[in-house]
Protein backbone atom coordinates (compact mmCIF):
# COMPACT_ATOMS: atom_id res chain seq x y z
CA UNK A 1 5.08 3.04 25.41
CA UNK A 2 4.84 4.78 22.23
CA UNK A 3 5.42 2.11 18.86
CA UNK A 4 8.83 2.73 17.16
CA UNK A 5 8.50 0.35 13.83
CA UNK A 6 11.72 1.54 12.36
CA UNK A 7 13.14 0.35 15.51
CA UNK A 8 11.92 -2.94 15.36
CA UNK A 9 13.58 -3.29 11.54
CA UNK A 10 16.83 -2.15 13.00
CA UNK A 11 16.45 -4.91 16.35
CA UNK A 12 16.81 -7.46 13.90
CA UNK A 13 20.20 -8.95 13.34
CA UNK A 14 20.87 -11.52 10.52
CA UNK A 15 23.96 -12.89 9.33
CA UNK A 16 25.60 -14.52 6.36
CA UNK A 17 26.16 -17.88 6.18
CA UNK A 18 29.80 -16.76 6.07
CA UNK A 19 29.65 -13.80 8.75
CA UNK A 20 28.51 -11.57 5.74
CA UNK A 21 26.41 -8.37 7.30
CA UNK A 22 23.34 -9.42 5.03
CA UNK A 23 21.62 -12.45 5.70
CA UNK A 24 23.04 -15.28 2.55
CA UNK A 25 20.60 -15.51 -0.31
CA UNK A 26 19.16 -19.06 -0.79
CA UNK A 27 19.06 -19.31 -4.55
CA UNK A 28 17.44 -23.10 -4.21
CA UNK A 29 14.26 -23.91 -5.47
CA UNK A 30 14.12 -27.41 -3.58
CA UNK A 31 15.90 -28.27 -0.36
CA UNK A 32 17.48 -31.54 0.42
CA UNK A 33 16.59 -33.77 3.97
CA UNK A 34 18.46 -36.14 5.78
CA UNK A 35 15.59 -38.57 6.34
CA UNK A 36 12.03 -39.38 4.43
CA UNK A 37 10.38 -38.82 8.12
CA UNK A 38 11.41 -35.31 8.22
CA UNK A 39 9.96 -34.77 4.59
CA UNK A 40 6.94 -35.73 5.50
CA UNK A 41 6.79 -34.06 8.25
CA UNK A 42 7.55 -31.01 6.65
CA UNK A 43 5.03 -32.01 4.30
CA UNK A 44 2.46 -32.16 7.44
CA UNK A 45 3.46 -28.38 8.49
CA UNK A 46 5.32 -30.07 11.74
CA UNK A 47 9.28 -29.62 10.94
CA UNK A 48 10.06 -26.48 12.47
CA UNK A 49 13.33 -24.61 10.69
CA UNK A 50 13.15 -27.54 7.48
CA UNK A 51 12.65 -25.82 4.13
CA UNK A 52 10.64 -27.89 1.20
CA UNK A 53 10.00 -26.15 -1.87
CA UNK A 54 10.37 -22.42 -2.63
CA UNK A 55 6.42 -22.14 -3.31
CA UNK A 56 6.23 -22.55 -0.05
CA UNK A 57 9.34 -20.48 1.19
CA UNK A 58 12.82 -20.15 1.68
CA UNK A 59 15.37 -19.06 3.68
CA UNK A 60 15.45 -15.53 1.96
CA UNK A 61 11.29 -15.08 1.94
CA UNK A 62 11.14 -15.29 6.02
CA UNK A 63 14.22 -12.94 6.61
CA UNK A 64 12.04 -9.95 5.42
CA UNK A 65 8.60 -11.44 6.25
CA UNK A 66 10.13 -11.23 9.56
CA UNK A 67 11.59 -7.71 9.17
CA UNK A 68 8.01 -6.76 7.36
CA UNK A 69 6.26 -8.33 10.61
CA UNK A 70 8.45 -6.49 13.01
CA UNK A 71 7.91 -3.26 11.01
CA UNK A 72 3.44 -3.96 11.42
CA UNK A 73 3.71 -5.15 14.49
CA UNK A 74 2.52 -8.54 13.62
CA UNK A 75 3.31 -12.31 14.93
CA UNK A 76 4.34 -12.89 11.77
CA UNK A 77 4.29 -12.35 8.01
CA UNK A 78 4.46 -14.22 4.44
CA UNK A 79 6.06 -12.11 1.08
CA UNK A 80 4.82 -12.24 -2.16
CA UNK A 81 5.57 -11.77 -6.12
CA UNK A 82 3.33 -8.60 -6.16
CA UNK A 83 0.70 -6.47 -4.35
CA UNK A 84 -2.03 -8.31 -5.93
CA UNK A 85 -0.50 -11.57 -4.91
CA UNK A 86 -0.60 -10.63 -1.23
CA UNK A 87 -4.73 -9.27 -1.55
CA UNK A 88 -6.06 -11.86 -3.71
CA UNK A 89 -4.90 -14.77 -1.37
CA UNK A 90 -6.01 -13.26 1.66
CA UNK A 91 -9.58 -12.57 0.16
CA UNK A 92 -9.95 -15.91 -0.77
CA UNK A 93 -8.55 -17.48 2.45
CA UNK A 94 -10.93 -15.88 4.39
CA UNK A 95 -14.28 -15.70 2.31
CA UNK A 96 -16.31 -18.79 0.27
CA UNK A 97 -19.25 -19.26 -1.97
CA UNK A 98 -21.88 -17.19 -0.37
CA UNK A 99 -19.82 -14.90 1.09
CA UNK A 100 -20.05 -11.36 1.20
CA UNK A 101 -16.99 -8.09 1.75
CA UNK A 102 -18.03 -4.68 2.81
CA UNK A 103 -15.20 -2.83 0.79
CA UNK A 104 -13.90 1.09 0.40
CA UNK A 105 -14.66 2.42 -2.75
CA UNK A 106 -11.83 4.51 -3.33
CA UNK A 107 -9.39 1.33 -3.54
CA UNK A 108 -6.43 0.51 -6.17
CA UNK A 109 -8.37 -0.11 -9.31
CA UNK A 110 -6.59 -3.85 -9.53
CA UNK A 111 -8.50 -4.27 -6.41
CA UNK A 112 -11.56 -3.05 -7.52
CA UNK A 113 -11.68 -5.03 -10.36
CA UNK A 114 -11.06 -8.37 -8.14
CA UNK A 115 -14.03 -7.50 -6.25
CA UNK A 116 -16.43 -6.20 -8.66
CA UNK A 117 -15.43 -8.77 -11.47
CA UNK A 118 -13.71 -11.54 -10.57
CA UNK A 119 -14.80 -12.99 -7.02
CA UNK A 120 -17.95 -13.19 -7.95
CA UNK A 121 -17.29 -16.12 -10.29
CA UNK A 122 -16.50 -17.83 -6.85
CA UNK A 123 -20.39 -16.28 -5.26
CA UNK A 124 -18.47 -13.78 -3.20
CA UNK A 125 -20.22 -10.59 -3.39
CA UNK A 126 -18.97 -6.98 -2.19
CA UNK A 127 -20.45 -3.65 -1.40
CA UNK A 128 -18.91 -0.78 -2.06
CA UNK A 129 -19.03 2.31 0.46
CA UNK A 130 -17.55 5.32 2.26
CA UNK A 131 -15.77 3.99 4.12
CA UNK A 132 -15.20 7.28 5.87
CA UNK A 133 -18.59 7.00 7.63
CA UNK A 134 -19.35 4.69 10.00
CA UNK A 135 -22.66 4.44 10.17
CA UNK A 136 -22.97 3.44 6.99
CA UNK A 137 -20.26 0.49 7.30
CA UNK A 138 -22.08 -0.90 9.59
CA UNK A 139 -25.71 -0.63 7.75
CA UNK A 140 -24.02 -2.35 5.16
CA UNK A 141 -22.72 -5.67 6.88
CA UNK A 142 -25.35 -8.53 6.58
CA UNK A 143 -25.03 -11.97 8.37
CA UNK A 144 -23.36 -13.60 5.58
CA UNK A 145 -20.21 -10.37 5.57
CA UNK A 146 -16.44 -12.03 6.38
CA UNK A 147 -14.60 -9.19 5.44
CA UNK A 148 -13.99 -5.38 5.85
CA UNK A 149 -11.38 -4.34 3.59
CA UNK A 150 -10.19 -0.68 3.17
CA UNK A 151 -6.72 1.47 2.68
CA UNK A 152 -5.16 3.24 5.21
CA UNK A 153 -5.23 5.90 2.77
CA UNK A 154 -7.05 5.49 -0.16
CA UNK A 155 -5.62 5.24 -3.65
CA UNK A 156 -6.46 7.70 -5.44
CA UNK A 157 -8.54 9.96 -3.23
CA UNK A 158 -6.88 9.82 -0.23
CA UNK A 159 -9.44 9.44 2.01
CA UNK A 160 -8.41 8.15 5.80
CA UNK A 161 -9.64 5.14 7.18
CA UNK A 162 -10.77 5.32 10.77
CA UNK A 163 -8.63 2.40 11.85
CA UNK A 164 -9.70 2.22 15.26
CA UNK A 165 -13.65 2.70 14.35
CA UNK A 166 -13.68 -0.44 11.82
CA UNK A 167 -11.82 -2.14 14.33
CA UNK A 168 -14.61 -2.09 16.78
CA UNK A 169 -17.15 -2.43 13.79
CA UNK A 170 -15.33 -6.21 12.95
CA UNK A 171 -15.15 -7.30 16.56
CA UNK A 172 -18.81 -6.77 17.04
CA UNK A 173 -19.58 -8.15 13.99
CA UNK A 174 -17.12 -11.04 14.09
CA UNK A 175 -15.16 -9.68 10.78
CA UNK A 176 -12.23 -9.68 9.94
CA UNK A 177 -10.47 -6.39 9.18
CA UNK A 178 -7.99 -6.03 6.33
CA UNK A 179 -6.42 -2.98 5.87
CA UNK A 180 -3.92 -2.16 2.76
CA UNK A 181 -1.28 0.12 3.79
CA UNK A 182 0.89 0.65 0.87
CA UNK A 183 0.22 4.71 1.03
CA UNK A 184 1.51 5.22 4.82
CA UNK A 185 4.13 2.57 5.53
CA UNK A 186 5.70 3.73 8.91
CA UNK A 187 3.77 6.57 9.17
CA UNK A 188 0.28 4.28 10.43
CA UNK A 189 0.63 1.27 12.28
CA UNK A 190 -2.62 -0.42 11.29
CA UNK A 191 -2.97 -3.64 13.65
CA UNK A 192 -1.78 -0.96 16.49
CA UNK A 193 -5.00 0.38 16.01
CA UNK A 194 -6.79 -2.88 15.75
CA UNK A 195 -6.87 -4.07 12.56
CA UNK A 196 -6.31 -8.26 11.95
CA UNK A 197 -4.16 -8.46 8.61
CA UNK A 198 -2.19 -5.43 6.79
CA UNK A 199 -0.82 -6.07 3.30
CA UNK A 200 1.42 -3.78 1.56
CA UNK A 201 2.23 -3.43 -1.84
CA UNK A 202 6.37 -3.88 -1.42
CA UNK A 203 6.96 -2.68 -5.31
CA UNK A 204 5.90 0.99 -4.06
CA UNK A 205 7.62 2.62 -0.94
CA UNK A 206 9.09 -0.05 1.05
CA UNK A 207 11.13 -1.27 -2.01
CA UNK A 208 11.51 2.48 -2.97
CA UNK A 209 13.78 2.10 -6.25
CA UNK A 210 10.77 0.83 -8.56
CA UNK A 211 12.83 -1.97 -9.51
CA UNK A 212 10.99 -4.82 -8.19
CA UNK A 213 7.45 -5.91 -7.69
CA UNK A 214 6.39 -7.49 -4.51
CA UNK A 215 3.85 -7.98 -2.02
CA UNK A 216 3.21 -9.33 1.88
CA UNK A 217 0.88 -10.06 4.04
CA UNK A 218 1.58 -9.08 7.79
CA UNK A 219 -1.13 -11.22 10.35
CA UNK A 220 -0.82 -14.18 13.10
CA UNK A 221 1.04 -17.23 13.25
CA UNK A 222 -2.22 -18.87 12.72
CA UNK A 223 -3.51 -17.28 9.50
CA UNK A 224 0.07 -17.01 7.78
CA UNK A 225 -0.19 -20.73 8.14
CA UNK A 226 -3.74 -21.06 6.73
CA UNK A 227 -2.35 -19.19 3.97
CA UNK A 228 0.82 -21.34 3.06
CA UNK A 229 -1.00 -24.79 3.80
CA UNK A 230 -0.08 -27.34 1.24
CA UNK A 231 -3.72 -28.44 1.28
CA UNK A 232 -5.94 -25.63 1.35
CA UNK A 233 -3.57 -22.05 1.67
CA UNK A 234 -4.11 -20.06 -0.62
CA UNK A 235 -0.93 -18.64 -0.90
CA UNK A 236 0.82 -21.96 -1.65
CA UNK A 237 -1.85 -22.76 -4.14
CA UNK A 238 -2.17 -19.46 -6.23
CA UNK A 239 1.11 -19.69 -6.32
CA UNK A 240 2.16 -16.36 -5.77
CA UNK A 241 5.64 -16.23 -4.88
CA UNK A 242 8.31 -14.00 -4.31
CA UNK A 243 11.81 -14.92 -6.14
CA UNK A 244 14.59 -15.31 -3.34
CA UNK A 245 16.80 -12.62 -4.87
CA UNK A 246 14.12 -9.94 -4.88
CA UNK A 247 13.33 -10.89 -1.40
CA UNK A 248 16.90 -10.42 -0.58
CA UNK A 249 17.18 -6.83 -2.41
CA UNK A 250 13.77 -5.47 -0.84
CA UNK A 251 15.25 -6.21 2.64
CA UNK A 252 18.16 -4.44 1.80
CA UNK A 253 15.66 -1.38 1.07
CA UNK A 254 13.46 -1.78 3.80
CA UNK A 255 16.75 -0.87 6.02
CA UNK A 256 16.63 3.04 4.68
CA UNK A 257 12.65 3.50 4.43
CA UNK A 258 12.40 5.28 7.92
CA UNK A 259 15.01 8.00 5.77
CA UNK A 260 13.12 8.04 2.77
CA UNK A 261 9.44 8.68 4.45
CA UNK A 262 10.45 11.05 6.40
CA UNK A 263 11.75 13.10 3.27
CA UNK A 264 8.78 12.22 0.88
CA UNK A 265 6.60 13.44 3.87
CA UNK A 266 8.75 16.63 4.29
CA UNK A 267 8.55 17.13 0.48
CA UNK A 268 5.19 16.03 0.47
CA UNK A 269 3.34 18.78 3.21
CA UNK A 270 5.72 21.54 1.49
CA UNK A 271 4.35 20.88 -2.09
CA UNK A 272 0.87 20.27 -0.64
CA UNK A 273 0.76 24.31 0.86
CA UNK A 274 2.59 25.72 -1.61
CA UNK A 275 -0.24 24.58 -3.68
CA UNK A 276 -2.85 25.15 -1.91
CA UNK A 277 -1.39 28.54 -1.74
CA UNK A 278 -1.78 28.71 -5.60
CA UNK A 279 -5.49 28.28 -5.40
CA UNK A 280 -5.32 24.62 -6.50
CA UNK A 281 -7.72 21.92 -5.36
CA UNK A 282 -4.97 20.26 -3.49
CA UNK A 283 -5.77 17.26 -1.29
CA UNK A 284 -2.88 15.93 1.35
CA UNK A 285 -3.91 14.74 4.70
CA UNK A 286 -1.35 16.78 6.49
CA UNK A 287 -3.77 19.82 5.50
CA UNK A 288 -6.22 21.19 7.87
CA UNK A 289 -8.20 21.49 5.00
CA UNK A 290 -8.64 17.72 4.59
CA UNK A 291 -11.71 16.20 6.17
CA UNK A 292 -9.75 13.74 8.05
CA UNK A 293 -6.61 16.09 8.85
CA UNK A 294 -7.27 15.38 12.66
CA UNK A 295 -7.93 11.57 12.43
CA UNK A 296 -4.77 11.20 10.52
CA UNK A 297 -3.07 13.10 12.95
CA UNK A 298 -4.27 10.89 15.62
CA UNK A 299 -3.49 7.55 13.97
CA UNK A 300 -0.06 8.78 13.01
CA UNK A 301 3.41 7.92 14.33
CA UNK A 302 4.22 11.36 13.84
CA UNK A 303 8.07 11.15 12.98
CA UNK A 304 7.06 10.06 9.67
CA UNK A 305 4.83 12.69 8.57
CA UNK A 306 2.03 12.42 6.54
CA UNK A 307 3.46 10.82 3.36
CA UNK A 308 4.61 10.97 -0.06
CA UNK A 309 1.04 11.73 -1.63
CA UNK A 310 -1.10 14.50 -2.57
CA UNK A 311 -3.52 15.03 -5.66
CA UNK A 312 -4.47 18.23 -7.51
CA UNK A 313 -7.40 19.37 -9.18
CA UNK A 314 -6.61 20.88 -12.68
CA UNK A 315 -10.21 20.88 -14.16
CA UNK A 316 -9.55 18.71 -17.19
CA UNK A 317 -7.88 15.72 -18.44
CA UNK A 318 -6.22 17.89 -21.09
CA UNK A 319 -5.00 20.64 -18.76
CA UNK A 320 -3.97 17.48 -16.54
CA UNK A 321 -1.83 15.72 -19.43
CA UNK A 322 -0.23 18.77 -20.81
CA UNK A 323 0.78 19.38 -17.40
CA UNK A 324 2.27 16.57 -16.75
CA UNK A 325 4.06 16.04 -20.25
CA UNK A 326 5.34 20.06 -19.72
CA UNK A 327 6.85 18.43 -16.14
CA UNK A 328 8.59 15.44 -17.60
CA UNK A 329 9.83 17.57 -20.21
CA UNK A 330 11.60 19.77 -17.61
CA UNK A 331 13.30 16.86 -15.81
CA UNK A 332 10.71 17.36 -12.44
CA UNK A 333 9.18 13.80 -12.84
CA UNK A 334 7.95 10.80 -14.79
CA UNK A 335 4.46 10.19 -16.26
CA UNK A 336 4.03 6.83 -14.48
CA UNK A 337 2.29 4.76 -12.36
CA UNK A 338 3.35 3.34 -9.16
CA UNK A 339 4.71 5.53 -6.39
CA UNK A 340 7.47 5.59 -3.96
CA UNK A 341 10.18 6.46 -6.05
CA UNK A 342 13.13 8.61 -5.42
CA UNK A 343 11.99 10.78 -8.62
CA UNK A 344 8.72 11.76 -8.24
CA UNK A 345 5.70 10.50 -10.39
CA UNK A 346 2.37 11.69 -11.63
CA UNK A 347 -0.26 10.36 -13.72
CA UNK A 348 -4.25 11.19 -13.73
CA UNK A 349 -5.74 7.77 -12.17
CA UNK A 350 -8.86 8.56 -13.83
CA UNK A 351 -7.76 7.00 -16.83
CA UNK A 352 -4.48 4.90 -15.75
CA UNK A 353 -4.30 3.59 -12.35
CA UNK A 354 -8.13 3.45 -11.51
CA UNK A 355 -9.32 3.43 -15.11
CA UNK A 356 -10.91 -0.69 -14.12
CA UNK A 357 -13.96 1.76 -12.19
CA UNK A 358 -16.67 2.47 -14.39
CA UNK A 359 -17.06 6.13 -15.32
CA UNK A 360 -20.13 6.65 -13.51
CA UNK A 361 -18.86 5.66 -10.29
CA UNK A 362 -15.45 7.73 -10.88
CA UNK A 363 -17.68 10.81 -10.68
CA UNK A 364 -19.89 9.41 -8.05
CA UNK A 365 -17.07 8.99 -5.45
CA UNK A 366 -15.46 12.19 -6.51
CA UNK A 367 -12.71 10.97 -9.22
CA UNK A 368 -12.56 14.01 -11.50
CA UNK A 369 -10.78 13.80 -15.20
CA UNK A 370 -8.36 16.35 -14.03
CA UNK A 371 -6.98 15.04 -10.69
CA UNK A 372 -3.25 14.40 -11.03
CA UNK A 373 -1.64 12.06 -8.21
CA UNK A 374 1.63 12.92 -7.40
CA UNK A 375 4.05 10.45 -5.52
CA UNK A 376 6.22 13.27 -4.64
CA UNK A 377 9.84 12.16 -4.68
CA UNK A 378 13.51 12.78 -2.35
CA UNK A 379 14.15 15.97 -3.85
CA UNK A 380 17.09 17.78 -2.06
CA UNK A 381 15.87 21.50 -3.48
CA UNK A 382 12.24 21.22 -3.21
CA UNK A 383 11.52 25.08 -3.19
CA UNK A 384 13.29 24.74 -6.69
CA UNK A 385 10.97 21.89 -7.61
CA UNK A 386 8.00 23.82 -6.89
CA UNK A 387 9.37 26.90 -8.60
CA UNK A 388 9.92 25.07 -11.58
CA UNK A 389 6.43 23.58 -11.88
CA UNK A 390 4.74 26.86 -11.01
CA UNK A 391 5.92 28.14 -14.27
CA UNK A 392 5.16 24.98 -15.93
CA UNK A 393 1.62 25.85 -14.61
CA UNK A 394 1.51 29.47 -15.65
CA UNK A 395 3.21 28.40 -19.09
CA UNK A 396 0.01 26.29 -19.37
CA UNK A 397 -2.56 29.10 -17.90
CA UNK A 398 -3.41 25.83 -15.41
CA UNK A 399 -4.33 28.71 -12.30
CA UNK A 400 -7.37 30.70 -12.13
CA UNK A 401 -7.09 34.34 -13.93
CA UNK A 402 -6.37 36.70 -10.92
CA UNK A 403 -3.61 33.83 -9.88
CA UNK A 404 -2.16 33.60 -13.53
CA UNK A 405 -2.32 37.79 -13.51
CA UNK A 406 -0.19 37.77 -10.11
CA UNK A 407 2.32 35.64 -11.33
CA UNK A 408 2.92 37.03 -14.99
């Protein structure tokens, strides 16, 4: 039987403390018991349904680490105050001194930078590959590797894990495999396909009004634990936390994302050809011209397309800016960071969102100063979207010369 996430969301019935159709929001930080026993034994992790401190969560936290689980398919889940705040726990719960992560290279550059500069303060080391080919995942793991980490699809390149493939690599290797899958909620169902923990950054689709900055962490019963142990989780010691009424207004969101992905994808594969068309470098993995077009395809529940993302190639970071400043100008989109938005958003990662990887390995993994990474928004007209910005690219002479000569 085929998975249905957005089914799973919708299964779940919650209400208010006073019949309300949304689940009451528990603005406590600090919940009262009837005897010292049961404080300790809430203390001890052994008071099922007793609440303690808010660090460690709250009524509102497990409503949508519960939806979130449902959603991933996963025993359980745990929410946090941002992206980062789901990753950097889980790395640390599951690696120590002396440690070592075999790790995409085309990951969020916040991610990067925790890898390449900051874990190794603690003696945990990572290695940096494509994580695209196999073979060379597996050359890479030594007998002291924990973790393999990658994206579902990769920020900014948008390269496609092989879910299933690094599934097989972990087991035999007795890894764990994390898998971030911020790009493709909905539309890839990562621990479907094997992998042990999915996090998702809940500030960019699943929140979808770029309002609110949030993470979660989607795994067992087990390892959620680890992670909010008062002794040794790393989640309850980081600190991390996600405030009960953003918890409460992300649920509320999460109810409409199967709506919303299904018209950024439908935007998304219409811009995508229409560029192409153009003679643009255009990468979107619901192209047959992308290299992993087919794996996508059969990784995919395929109701929600192939997502809100797609980069162009405009040769130069000048051509790239002036692009994007002619766009904003005519009301198509925002200069920003972040994605999932109901307007759409561009920005050239090579200098914003991935500007933490050194030059030299930009160009090595194919990061070019004049990509542009569109998250392409819920336009109702997007034939008139595209119109518009194909003048705002022959305004700018962005298309080669027999292109621009067509069009003029």
């Amino acid at each position: 039987m085929a998975f249905k996430p957005a089914n799973n969301i919708q299964d779940l019935q919650y209400f208010g403390e006073f019949g309300g159709v949304n689940p009451s929001i528990s603005d406590s930080s600090t919940y009262t018991f009837l005897s010292a026993k049961t404080m300790f034994d809430t203390f001890e992790g052994n008071a099922d349904g007793c609440y303690l401190y808010s660090r460690h969560s709250s009524p509102s936290n497990l409503y949508l680490g519960e939806a979130l689980a449902a959603m991933e398919g996963t025993e359980t889940a745990n929410v946090t105050a941002s992206g980062m705040g789901a990753i950097t726990p889980v790395i640390m719960q599951l690696c120590g001194a002396g440690d070592h992560i075999v790790s995409s290279r085309t990951i969020y550059g916040g991610t990067y930078a925790f890898l390449k500069n900051f874990t190794p303060r603690f003696n945990i080391e990572t290695s940096f590959v494509d994580i695209t080919k196999l073979d060379v995942v597996e050359a890479t793991i030594t007998k002291n590797t924990k973790v393999l980490y990658c994206e579902s699809v990769s920020n900014p390149l948008l390269e496609v894990a092989d879910i299933k493939g690094l599934s097989e690599l972990a087991k035999k290797h007795n890894l764990k495999l994390v898998v971030d899958n911020t790009f493709s909620p909905l539309s890839i169902s990562p621990v479907q396909l094997g992998a042990d923990v999915v996090i998702h950054s809940l500030t960019k689709f699943i929140n979808g009004s770029s309002d609110t900055v949030g993470g979660v962490v989607c795994g067992t019963q087990e390892f959620i634990n680890d992670l909010r142990n008062v002794n040794d989780g790393a989640c309850m010691l980081l600190g991390s936390t996600m405030d009960s009424l953003r918890a409460a207004s992300v649920l509320k969101n999460l109810r409409t994302l199967h709506i919303r992905m299904q018209q950024h994808s439908k935007n998304g594969m219409y811009l995508a050809k229409k560029f192409e068309s153009l003679g643009l470098k255009t990468v979107y993995p619901g192209l047959e011209s992308h290299p992993s077009h087919q794996l996508f395809k059969s990784m995919m529940n395929p109701q929600y397309g192939f997502g809100g993302m797609l980069t162009i190639d405009v040769g130069s970071l000048d051509k790239a800016n002036a692009l994007m400043e002619l766009m904003q100008e005519k009301n198509l989109g925002y200069l920003a960071v972040s994605l999932g938005f109901y307007k759409t958003l561009f920005s050239a990662p090579g200098s914003s969102t991935s500007s933490e990887i050194p030059e030299d390995e930009q160009a090595e993994m194919g990061l070019s100063d004049g990509l542009i990474r569109f998250s392409i928004g819920l336009d109702a007209d997007i034939e008139r979207t595209f119109e518009m910005m194909k003048a705002c690219m022959v305004e700018l002479s962005i298309l080669d010369d027999k292109k621009q000569a067509e069009l003029i």
